[in-house]
Protein backbone atom coordinates (compact mmCIF):
# COMPACT_ATOMS: atom_id res chain seq x y z
CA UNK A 1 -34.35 7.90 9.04
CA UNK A 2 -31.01 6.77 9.23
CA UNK A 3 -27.69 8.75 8.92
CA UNK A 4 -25.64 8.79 6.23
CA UNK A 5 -22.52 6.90 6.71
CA UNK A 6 -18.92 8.48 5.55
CA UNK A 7 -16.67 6.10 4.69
CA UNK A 8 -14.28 4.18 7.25
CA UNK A 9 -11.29 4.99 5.60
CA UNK A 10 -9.36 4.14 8.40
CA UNK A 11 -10.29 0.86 8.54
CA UNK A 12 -9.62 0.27 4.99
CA UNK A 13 -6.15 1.74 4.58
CA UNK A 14 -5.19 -1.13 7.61
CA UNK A 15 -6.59 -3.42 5.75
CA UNK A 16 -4.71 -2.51 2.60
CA UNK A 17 -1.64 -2.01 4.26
CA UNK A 18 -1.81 -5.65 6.17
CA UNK A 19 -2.97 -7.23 2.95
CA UNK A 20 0.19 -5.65 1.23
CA UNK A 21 2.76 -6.23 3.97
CA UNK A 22 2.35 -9.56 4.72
CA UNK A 23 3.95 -9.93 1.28
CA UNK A 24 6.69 -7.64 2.40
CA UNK A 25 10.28 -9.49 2.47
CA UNK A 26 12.46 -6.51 4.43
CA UNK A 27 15.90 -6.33 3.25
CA UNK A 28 17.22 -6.77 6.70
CA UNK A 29 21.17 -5.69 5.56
CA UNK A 30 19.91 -2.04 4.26
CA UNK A 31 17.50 -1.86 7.15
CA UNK A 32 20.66 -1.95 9.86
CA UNK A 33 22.84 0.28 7.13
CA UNK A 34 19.83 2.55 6.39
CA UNK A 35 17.89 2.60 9.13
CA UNK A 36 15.60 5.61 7.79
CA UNK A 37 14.87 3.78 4.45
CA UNK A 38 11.64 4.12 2.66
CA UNK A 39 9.46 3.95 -0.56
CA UNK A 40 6.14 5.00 -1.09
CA UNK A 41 3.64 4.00 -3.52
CA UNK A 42 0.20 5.50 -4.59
CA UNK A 43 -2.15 2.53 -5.29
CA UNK A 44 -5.30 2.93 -7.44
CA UNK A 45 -7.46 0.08 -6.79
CA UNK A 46 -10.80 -0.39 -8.46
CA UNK A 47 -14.46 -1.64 -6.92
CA UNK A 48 -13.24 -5.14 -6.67
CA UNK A 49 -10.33 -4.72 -4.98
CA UNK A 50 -7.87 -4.88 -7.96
CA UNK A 51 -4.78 -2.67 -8.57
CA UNK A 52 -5.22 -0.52 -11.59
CA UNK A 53 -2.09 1.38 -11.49
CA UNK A 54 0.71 1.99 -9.17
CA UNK A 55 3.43 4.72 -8.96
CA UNK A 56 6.09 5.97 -6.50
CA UNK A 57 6.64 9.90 -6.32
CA UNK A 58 10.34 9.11 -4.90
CA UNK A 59 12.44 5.83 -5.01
CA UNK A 60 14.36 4.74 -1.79
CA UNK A 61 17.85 4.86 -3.36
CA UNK A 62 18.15 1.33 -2.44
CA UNK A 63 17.07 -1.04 -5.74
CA UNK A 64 16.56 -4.37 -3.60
CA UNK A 65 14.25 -2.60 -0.92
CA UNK A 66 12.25 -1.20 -3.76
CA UNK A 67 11.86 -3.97 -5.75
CA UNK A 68 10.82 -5.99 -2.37
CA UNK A 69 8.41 -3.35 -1.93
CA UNK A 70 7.23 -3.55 -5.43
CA UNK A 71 6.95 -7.34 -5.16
CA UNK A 72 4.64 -7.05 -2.23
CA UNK A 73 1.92 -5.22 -3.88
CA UNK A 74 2.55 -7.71 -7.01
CA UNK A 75 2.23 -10.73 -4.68
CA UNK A 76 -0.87 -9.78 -3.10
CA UNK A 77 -3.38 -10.26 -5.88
CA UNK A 78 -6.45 -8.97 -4.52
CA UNK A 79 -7.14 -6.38 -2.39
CA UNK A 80 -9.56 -5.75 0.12
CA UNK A 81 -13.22 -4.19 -1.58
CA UNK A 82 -13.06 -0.41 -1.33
CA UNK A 83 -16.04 1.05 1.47
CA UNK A 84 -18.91 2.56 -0.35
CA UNK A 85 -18.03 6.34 -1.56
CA UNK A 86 -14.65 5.23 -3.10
CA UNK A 87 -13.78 7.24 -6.10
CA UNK A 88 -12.35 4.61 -8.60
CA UNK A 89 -10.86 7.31 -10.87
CA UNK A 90 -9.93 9.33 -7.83
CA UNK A 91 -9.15 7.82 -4.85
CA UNK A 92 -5.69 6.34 -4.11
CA UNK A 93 -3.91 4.85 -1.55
CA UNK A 94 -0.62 5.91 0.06
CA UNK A 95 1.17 3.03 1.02
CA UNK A 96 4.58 3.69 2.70
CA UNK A 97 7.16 0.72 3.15
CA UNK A 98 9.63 1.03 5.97
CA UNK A 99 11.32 -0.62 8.96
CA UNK A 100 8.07 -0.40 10.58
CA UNK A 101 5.62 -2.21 7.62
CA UNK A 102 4.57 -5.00 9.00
């Protein structure tokens, strides 16, 4: 008998997160003024791959960065399938956008 496999989470959220930030047009001027700047979004994607909903517990203070950040997810149509186990009423994804999202 085989093992039951747990889902590769992992793998997925890198998957999301590449899918999302090669949409990702940094604000370069409020990266070098605000180095530490960042939004985060919670992401909940169905079995397909399609965003359902999307919110963001805190804005960044700056309204260009989040609005890039927001147009990212917008541009990126569909996302990758969710791995077998993935709670479609449950399961979100955290997806932070920073100097570093790339």
């Amino acid at each position: 008998p085989q093992e039951p496999q747990g889902m590769d989470l992992d793998a997925y959220l890198e998957a999301f997160r590449s899918a999302v930030y090669a949409h990702f047009k940094m604000p370069k001027k409020i990266v070098k003024s605000s180095p530490g700047v960042e939004i985060a979004f919670l992401v909940t994607v169905d079995a397909e791959g399609r965003i359902q909903g999307v919110t963001s517990p805190k804005r960044s203070g700056h309204r260009a960065w989040d609005a890039a950040a927001l147009a990212a997810l917008n541009k990126v149509g569909r996302l990758p399938v969710p791995p077998a186990g993935w709670n479609v009423t449950l399961d979100k994804v955290l997806i932070p956008f920073n100097k570093d999202s790339k």
